[in-house]
C-alpha atoms as a PDB file:
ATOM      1  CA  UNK A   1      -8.562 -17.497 -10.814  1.00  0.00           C
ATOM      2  CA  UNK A   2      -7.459 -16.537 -14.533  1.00  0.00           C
ATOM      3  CA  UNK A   3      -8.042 -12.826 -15.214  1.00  0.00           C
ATOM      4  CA  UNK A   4      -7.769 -10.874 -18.194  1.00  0.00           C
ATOM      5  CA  UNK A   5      -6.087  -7.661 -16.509  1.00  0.00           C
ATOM      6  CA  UNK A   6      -2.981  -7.944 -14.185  1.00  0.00           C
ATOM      7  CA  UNK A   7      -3.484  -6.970 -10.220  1.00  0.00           C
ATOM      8  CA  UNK A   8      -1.956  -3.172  -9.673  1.00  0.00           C
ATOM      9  CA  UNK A   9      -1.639  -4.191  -6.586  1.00  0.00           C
ATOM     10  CA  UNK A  10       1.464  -5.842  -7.277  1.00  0.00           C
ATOM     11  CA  UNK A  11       4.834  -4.523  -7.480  1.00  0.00           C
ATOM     12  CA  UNK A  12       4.993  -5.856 -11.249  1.00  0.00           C
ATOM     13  CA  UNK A  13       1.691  -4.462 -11.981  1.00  0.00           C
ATOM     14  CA  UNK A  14       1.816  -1.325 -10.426  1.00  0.00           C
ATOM     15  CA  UNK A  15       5.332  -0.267 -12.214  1.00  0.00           C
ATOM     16  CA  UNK A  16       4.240  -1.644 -15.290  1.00  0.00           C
ATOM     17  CA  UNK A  17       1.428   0.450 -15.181  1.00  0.00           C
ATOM     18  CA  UNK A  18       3.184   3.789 -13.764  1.00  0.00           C
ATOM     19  CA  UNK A  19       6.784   3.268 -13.601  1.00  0.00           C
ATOM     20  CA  UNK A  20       8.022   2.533 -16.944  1.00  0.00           C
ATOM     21  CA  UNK A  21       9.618   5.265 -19.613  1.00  0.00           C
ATOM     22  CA  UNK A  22       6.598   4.248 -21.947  1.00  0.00           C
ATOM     23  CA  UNK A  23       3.630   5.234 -19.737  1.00  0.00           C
ATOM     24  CA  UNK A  24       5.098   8.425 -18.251  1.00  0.00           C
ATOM     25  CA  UNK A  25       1.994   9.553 -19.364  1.00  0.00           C
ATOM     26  CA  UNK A  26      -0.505   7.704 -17.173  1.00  0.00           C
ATOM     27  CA  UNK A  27       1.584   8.656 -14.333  1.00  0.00           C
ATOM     28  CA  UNK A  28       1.436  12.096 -15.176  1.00  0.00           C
ATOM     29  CA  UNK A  29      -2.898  11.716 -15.536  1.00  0.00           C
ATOM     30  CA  UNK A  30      -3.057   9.961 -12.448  1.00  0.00           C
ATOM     31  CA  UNK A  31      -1.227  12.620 -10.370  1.00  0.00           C
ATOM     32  CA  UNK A  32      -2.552  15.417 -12.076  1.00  0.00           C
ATOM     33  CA  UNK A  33      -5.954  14.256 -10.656  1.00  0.00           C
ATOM     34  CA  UNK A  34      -4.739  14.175  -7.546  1.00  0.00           C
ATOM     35  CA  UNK A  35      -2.959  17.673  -7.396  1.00  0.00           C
ATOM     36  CA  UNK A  36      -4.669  20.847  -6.994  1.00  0.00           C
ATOM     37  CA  UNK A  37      -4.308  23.078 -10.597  1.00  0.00           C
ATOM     38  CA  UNK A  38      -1.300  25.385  -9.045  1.00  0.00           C
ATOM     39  CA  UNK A  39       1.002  21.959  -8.999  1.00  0.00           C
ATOM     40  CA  UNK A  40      -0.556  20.582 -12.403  1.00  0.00           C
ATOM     41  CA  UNK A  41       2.820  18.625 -14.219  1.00  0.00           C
ATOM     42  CA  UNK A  42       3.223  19.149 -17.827  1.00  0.00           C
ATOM     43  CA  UNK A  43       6.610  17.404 -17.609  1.00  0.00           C
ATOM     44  CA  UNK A  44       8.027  14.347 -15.707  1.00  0.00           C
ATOM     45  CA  UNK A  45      10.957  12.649 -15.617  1.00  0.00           C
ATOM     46  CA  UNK A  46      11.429   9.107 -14.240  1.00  0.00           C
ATOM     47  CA  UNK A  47      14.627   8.764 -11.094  1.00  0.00           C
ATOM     48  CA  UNK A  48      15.989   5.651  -9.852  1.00  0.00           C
ATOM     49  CA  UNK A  49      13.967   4.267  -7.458  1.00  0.00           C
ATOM     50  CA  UNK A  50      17.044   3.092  -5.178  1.00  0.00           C
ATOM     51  CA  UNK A  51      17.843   6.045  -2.321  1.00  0.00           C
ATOM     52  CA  UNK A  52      21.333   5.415  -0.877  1.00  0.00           C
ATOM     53  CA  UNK A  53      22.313   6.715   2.176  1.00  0.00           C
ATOM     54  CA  UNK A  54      25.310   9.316   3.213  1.00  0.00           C
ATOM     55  CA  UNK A  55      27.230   6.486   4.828  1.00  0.00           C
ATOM     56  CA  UNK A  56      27.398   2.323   4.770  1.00  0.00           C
ATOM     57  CA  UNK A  57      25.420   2.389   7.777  1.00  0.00           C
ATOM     58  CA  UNK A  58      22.723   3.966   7.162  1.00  0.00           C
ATOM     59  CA  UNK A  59      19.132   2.726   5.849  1.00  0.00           C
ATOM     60  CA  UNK A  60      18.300   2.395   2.186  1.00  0.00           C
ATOM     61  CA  UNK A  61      15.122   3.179   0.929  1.00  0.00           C
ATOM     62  CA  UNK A  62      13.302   1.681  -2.304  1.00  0.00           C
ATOM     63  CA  UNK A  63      10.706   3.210  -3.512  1.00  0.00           C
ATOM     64  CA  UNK A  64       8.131   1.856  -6.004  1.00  0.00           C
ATOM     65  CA  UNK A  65       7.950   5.137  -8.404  1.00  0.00           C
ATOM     66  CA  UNK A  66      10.166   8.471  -8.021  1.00  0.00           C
ATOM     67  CA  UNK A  67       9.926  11.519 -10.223  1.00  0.00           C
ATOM     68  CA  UNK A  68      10.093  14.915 -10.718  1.00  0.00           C
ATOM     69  CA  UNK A  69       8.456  17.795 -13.192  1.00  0.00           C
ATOM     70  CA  UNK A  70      10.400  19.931 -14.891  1.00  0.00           C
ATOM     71  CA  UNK A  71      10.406  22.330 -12.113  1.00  0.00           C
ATOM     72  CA  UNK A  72      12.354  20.536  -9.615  1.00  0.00           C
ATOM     73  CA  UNK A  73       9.108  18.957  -7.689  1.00  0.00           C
ATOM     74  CA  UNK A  74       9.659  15.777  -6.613  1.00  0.00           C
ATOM     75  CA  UNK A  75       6.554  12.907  -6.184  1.00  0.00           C
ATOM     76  CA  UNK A  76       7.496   9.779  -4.676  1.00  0.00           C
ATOM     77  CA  UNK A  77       4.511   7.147  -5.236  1.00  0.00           C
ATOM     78  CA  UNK A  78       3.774   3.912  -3.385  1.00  0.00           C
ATOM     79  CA  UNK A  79       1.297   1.024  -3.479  1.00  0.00           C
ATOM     80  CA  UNK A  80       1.518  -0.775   0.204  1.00  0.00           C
ATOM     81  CA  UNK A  81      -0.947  -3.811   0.057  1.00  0.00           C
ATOM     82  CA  UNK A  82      -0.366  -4.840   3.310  1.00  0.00           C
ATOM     83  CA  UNK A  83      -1.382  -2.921   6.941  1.00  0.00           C
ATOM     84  CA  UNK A  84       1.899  -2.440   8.833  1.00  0.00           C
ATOM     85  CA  UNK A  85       2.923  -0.911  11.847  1.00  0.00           C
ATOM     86  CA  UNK A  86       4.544   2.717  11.793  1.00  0.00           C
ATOM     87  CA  UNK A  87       3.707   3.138   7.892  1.00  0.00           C
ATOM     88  CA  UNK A  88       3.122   7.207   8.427  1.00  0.00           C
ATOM     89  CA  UNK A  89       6.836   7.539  10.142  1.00  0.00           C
ATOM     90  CA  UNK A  90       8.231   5.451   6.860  1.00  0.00           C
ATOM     91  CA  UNK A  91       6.342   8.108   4.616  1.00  0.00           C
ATOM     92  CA  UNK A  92       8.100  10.757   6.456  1.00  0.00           C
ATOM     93  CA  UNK A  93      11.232   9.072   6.119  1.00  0.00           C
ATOM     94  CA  UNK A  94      11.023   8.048   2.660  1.00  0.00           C
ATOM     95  CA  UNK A  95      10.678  12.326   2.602  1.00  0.00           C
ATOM     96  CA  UNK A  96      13.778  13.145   3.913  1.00  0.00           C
ATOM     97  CA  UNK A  97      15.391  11.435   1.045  1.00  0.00           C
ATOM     98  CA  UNK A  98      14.517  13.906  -2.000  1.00  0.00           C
ATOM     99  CA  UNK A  99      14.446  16.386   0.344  1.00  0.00           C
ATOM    100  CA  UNK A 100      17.808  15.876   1.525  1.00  0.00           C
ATOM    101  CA  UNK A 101      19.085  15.068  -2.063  1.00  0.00           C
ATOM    102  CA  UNK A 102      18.804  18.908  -3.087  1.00  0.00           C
ATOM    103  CA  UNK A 103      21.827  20.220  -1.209  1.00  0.00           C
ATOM    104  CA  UNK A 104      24.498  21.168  -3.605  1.00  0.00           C
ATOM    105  CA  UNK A 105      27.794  18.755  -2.796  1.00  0.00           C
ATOM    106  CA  UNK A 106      30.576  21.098  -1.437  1.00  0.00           C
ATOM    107  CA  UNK A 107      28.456  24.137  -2.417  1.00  0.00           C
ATOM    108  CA  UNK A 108      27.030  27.023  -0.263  1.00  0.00           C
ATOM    109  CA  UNK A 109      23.461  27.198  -0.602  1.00  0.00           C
ATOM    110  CA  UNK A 110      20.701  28.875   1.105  1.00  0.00           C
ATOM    111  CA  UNK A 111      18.273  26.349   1.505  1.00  0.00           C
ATOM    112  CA  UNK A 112      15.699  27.009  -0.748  1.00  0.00           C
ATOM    113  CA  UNK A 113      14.015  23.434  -1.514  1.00  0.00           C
ATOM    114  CA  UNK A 114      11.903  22.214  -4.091  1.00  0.00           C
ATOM    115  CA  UNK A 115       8.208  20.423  -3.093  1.00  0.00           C
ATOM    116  CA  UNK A 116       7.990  16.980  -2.207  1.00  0.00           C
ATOM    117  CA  UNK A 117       5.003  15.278  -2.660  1.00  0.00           C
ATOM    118  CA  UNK A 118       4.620  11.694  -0.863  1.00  0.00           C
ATOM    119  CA  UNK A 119       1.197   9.430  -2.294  1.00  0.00           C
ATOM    120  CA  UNK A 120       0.323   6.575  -1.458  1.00  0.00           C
ATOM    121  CA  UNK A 121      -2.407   3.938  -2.542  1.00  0.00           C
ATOM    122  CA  UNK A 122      -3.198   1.622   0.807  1.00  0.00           C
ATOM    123  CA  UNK A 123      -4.758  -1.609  -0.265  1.00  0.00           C
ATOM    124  CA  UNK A 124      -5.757  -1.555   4.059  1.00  0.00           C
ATOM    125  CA  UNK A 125      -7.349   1.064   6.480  1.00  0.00           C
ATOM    126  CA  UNK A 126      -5.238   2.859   9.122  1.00  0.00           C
ATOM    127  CA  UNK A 127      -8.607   4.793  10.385  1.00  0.00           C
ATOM    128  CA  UNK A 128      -9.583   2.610  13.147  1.00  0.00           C
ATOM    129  CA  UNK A 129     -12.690   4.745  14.628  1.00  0.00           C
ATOM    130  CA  UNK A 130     -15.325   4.293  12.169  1.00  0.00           C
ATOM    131  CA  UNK A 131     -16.130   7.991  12.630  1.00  0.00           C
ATOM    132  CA  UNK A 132     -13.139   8.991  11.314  1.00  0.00           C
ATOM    133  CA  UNK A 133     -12.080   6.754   8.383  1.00  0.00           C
ATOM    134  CA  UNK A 134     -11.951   8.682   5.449  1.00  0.00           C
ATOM    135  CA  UNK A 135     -10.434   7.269   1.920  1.00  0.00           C
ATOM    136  CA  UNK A 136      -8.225  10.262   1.331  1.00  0.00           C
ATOM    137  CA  UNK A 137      -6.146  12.236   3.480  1.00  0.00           C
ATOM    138  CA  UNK A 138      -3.823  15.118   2.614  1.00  0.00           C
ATOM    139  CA  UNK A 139      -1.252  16.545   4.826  1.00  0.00           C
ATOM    140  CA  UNK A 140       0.137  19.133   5.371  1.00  0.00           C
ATOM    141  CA  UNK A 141       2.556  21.530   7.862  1.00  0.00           C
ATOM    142  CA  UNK A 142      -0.037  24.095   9.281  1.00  0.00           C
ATOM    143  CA  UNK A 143      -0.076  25.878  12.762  1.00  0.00           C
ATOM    144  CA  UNK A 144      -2.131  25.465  15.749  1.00  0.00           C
ATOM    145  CA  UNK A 145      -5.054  27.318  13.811  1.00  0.00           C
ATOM    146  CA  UNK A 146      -4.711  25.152  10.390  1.00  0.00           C
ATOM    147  CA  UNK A 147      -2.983  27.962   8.701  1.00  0.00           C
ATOM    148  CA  UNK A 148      -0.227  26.757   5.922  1.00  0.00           C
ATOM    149  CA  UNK A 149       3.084  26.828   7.877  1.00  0.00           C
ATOM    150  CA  UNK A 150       4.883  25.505   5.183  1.00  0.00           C
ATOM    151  CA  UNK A 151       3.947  24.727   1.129  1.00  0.00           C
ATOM    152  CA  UNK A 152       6.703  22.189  -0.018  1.00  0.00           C
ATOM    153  CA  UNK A 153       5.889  19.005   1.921  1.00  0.00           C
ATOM    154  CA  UNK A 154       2.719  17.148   1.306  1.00  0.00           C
ATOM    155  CA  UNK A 155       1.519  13.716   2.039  1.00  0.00           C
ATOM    156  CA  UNK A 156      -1.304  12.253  -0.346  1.00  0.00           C
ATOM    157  CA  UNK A 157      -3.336   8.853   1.870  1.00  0.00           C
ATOM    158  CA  UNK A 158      -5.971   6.672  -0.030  1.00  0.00           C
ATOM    159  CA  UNK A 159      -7.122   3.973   1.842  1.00  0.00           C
ATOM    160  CA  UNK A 160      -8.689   1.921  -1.121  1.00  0.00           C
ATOM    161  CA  UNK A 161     -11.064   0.194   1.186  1.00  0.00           C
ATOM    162  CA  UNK A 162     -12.557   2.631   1.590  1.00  0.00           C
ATOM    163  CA  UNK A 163     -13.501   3.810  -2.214  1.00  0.00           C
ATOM    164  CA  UNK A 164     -17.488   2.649  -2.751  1.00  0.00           C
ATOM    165  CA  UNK A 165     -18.053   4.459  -6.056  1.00  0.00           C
ATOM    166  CA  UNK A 166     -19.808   2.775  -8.565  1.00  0.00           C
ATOM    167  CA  UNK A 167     -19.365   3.692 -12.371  1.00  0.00           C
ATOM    168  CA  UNK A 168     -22.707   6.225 -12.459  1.00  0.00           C
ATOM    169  CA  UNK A 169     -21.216   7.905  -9.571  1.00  0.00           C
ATOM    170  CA  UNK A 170     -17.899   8.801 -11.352  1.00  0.00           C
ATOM    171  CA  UNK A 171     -17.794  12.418 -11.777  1.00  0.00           C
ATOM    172  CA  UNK A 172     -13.535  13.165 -11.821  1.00  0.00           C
ATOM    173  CA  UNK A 173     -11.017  12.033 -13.331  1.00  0.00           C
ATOM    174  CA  UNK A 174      -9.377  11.406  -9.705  1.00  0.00           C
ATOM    175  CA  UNK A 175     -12.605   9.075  -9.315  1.00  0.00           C
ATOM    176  CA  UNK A 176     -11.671   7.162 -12.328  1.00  0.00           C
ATOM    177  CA  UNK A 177      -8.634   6.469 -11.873  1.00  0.00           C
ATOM    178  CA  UNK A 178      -9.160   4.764  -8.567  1.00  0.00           C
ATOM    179  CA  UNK A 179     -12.342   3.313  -9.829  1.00  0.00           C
ATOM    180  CA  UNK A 180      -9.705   1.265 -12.371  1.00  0.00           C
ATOM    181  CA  UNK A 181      -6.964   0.924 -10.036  1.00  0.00           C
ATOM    182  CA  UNK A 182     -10.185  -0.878  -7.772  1.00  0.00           C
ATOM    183  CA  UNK A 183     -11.663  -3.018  -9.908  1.00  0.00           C
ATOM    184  CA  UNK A 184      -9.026  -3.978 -12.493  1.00  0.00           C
ATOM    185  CA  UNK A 185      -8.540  -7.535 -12.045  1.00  0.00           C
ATOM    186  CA  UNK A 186     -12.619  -7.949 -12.307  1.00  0.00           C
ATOM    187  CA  UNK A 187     -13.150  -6.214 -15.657  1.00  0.00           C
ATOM    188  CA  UNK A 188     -13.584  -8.190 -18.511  1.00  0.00           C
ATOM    189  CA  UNK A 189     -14.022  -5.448 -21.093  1.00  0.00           C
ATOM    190  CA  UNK A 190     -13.744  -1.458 -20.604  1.00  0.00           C
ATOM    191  CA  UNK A 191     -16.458   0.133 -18.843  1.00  0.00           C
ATOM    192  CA  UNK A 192     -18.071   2.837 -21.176  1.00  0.00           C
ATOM    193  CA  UNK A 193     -17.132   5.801 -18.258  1.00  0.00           C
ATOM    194  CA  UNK A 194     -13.606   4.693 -19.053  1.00  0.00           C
ATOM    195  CA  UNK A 195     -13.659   4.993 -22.886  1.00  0.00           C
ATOM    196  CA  UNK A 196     -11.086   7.566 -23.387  1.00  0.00           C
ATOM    197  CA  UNK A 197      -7.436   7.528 -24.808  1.00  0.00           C
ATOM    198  CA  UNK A 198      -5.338   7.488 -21.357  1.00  0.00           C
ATOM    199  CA  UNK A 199      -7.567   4.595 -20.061  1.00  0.00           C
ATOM    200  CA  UNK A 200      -7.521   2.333 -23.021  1.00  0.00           C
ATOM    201  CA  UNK A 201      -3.858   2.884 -22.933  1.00  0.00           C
ATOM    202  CA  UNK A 202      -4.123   1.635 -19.321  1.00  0.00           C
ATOM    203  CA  UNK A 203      -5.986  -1.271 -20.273  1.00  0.00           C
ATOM    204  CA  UNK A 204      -3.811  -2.371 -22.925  1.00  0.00           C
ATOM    205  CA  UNK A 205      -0.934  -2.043 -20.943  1.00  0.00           C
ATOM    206  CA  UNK A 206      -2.670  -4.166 -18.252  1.00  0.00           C
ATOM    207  CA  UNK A 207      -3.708  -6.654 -20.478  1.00  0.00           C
ATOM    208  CA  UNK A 208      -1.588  -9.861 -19.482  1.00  0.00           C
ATOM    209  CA  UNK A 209      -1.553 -11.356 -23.332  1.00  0.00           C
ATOM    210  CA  UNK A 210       0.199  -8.171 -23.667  1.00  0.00           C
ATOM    211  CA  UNK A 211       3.183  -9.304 -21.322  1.00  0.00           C
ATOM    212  CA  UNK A 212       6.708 -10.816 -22.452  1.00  0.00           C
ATOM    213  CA  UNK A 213       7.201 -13.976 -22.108  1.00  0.00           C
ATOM    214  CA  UNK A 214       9.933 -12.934 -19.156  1.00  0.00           C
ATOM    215  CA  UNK A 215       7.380 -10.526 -17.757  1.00  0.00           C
ATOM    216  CA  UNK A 216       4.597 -13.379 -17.356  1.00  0.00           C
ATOM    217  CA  UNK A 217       7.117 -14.976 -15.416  1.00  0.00           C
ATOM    218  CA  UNK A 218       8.007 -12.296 -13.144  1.00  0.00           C
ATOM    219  CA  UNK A 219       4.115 -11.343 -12.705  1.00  0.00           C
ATOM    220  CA  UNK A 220       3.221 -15.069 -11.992  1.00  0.00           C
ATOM    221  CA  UNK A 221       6.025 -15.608  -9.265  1.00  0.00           C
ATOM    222  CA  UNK A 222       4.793 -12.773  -7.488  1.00  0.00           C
ATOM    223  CA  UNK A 223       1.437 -13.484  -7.760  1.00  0.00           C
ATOM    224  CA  UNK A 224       2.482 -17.167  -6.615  1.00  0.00           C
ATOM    225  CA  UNK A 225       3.724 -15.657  -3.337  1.00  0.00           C
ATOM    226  CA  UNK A 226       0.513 -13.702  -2.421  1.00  0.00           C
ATOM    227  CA  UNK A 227      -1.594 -17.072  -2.929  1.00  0.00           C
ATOM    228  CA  UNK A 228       0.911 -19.093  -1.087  1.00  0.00           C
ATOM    229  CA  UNK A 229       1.169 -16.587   1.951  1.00  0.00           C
ATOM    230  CA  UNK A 230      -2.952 -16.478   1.871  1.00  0.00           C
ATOM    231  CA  UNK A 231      -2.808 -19.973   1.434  1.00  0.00           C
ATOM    232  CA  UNK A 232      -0.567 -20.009   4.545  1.00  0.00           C
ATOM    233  CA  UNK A 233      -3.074 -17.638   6.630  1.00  0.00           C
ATOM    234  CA  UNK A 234      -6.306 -19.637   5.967  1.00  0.00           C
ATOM    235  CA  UNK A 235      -4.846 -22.842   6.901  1.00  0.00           C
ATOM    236  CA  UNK A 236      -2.815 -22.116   9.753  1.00  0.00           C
ATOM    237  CA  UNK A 237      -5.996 -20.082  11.337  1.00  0.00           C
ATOM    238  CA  UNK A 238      -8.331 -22.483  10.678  1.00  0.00           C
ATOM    239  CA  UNK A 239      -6.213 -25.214  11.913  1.00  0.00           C
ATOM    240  CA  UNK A 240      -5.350 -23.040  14.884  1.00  0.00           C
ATOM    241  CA  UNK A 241      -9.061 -22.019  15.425  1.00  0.00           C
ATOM    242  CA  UNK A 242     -10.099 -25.828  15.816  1.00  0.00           C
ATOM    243  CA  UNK A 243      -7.124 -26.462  17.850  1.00  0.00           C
ATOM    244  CA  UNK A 244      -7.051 -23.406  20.291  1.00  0.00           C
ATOM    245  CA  UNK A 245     -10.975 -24.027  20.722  1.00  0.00           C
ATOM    246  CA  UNK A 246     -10.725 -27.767  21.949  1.00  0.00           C
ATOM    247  CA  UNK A 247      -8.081 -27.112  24.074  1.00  0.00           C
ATOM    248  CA  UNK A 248      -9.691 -23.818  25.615  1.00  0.00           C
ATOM    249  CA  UNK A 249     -13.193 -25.595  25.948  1.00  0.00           C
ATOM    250  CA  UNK A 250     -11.371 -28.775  27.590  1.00  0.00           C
ATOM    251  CA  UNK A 251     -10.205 -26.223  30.729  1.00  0.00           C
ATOM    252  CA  UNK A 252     -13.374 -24.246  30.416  1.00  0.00           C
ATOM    253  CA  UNK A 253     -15.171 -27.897  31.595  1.00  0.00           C
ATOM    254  CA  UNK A 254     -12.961 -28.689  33.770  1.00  0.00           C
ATOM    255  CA  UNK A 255     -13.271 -25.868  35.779  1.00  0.00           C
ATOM    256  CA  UNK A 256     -17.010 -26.097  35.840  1.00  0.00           C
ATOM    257  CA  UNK A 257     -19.512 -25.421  32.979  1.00  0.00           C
ATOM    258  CA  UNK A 258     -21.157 -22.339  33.966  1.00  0.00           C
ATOM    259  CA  UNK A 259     -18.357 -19.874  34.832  1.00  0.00           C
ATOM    260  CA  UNK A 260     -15.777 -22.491  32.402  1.00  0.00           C
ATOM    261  CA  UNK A 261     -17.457 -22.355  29.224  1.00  0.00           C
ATOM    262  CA  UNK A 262     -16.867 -18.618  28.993  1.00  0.00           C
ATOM    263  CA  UNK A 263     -13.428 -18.455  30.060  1.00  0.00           C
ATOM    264  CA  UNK A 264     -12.982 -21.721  28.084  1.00  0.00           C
ATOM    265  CA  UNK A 265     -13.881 -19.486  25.030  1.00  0.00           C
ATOM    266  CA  UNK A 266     -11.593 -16.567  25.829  1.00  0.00           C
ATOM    267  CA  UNK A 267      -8.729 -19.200  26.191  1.00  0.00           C
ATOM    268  CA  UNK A 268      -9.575 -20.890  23.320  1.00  0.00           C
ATOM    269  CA  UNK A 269      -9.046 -17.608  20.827  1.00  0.00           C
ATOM    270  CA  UNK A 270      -6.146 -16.813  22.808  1.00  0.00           C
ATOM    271  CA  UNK A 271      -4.563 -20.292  22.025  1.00  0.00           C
ATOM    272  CA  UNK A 272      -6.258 -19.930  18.266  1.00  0.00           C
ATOM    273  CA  UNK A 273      -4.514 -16.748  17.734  1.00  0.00           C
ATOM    274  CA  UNK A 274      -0.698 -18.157  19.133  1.00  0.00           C
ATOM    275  CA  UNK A 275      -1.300 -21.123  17.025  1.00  0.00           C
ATOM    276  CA  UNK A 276      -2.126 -18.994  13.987  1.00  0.00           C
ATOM    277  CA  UNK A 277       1.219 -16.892  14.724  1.00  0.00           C
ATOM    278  CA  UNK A 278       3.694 -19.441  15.315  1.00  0.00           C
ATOM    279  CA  UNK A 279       2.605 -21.136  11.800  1.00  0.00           C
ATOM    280  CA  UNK A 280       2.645 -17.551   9.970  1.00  0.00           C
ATOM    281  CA  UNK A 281       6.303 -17.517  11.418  1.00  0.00           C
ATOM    282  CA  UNK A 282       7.524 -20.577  10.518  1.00  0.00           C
ATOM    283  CA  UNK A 283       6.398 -19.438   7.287  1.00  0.00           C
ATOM    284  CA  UNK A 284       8.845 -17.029   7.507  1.00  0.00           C
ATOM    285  CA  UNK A 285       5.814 -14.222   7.261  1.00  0.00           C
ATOM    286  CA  UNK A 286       6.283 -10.303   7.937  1.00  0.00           C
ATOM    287  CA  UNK A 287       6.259  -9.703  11.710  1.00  0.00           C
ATOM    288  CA  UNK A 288       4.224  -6.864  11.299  1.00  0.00           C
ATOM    289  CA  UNK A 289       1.615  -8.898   9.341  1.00  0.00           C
ATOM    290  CA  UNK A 290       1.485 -11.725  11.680  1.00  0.00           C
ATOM    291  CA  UNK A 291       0.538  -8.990  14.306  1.00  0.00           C
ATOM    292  CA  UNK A 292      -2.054  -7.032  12.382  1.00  0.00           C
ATOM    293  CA  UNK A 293      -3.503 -10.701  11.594  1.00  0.00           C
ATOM    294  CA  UNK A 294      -3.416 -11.719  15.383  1.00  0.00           C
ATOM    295  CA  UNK A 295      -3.772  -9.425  17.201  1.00  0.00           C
ATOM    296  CA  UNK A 296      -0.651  -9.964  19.135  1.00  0.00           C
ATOM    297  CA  UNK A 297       2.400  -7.657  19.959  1.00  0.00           C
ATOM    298  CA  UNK A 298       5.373  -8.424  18.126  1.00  0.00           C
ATOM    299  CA  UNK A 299       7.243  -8.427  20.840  1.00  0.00           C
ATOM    300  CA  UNK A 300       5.073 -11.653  21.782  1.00  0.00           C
ATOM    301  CA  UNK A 301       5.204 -12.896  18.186  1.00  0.00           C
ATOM    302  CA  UNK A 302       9.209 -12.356  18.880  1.00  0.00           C
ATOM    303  CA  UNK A 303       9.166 -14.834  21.917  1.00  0.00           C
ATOM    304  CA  UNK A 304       7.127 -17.633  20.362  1.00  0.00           C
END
């Protein structure tokens, strides 16, 4: 489907957007309606988004947008548009990485660090009790009576799911921003609650007959392998979904239609859902998302 605005949901779109020298500005809007007023940023500065380790064998980490204010406070920010296993222990991981950066090379030093602030926009829902979902989260180190153990380290959770607002409800600027970040692709003008300088800049920026000839290109590859891998997961389950069926329902008679044609079922999404993971694998698809589509361990996706 041909839309006028490119998906932030992207890696393209979402550093186009926030992560070039040009728009330090919108970054600096967007966070500063997501930090309380004592960590307002009047000035940011763009880092490399590449984190090498101390030694060879050690993990990188790439993150989609790193800065810092003029103060020393560093924000790392990151779209994730897929669910996948253990993403809270990589946000504290990705942490250790400015944090670790601020110790003077061959200095003494007494440890005083700078904040580190870790957001992230989830295009998924980790909450999985309904009573508890909630679209944002911030964390923090407190102490067993939720007193504030520590004030440099914060974690910053949407789950965009999650965000229901609809333009009259927009009161902040924190809802607007996630209000455009939601609903860009589906806009085919600018809504009158976003009529103001920083979002028109947004839009325009967005706008893909605004994109270089080489930036088309990169845009439409990547958007190329998000069709291709959905592609991949409709066919293979409804392929699998036919196939895991008959075969279940087949034992299910033959073991007698009463107490069959129940177990037959159970069998059938069992075979469904191997069928649906050994396709997504051939595909050469994310282990983690084969699971979170499945429902199966990846240590059983592993021995498929």
């Amino acid at each position: 489907m041909k839309t006028r605005y490119i998906n932030p949901y992207t890696d393209f779109g979402f550093k186009k957007l926030f992560g070039e020298e040009a728009n330090k500005d919108l970054l600096m809007d967007f966070l500063n309606s997501i930090l309380p007023e004592k960590h307002q940023i009047a000035e940011l500065e763009l880092l490399n988004s590449e984190n090498l380790p101390d030694f060879p064998t050690q993990r990188r980490a790439f993150f989609d947008i790193s800065c810092k204010n003029k103060d020393g406070e560093q924000f790392i920010v990151e779209m994730q548009k897929e669910s996948q296993h253990y993403f809270r222990d990589r946000a504290v991981f990705y942490t250790t990485f400015p944090i670790r950066n601020q110790a003077p090379k061959g200095e003494s030093w007494n440890f005083d660090l700078n904040p580190v602030y870790f957001v992230a926009i989830l295009n998924f829902t980790y909450d999985e009790q309904e009573d508890r979902k909630k679209f944002f989260r911030e964390v923090s180190l407190k102490d067993q009576d939720g007193d504030e153990f520590y004030d440099k380290l914060y974690y910053y959770f949407f789950q965009m799911p999650l965000f229901e607002k609809k333009e009259p409800e927009l009161r902040t600027q924190q809802d607007k921003w996630f209000y455009f970040l939601k609903n860009l692709v589906s806009f085919e003008d600018i809504p009158a609650v976003l009529r103001e300088p920083v979002f028109e800049k947004a839009f325009r920026t967005a706008a893909e007959i605004n994109l270089s000839g080489r930036e088309r290109d990169v845009y439409e590859r990547e958007m190329l392998v998000i069709w291709d891998n959905y592609a991949v997961m409709e066919t293979a389950m409804d392929n699998a979904q036919a196939k895991g069926l008959a075969k279940g329902l087949a034992k299910g008679l033959e073991e007698g239609l009463a107490k069959g044609l129940e177990e037959g079922l159970a069998k059938g999404r069992a075979e469904r859902d191997i069928e649906i993971a050994r396709t997504m694998k051939r595909k050469g698809l994310d282990r983690a998302l084969i699971a979170e589509t499945t429902g199966l361990s990846e240590d059983e996706i592993e021995r498929l």
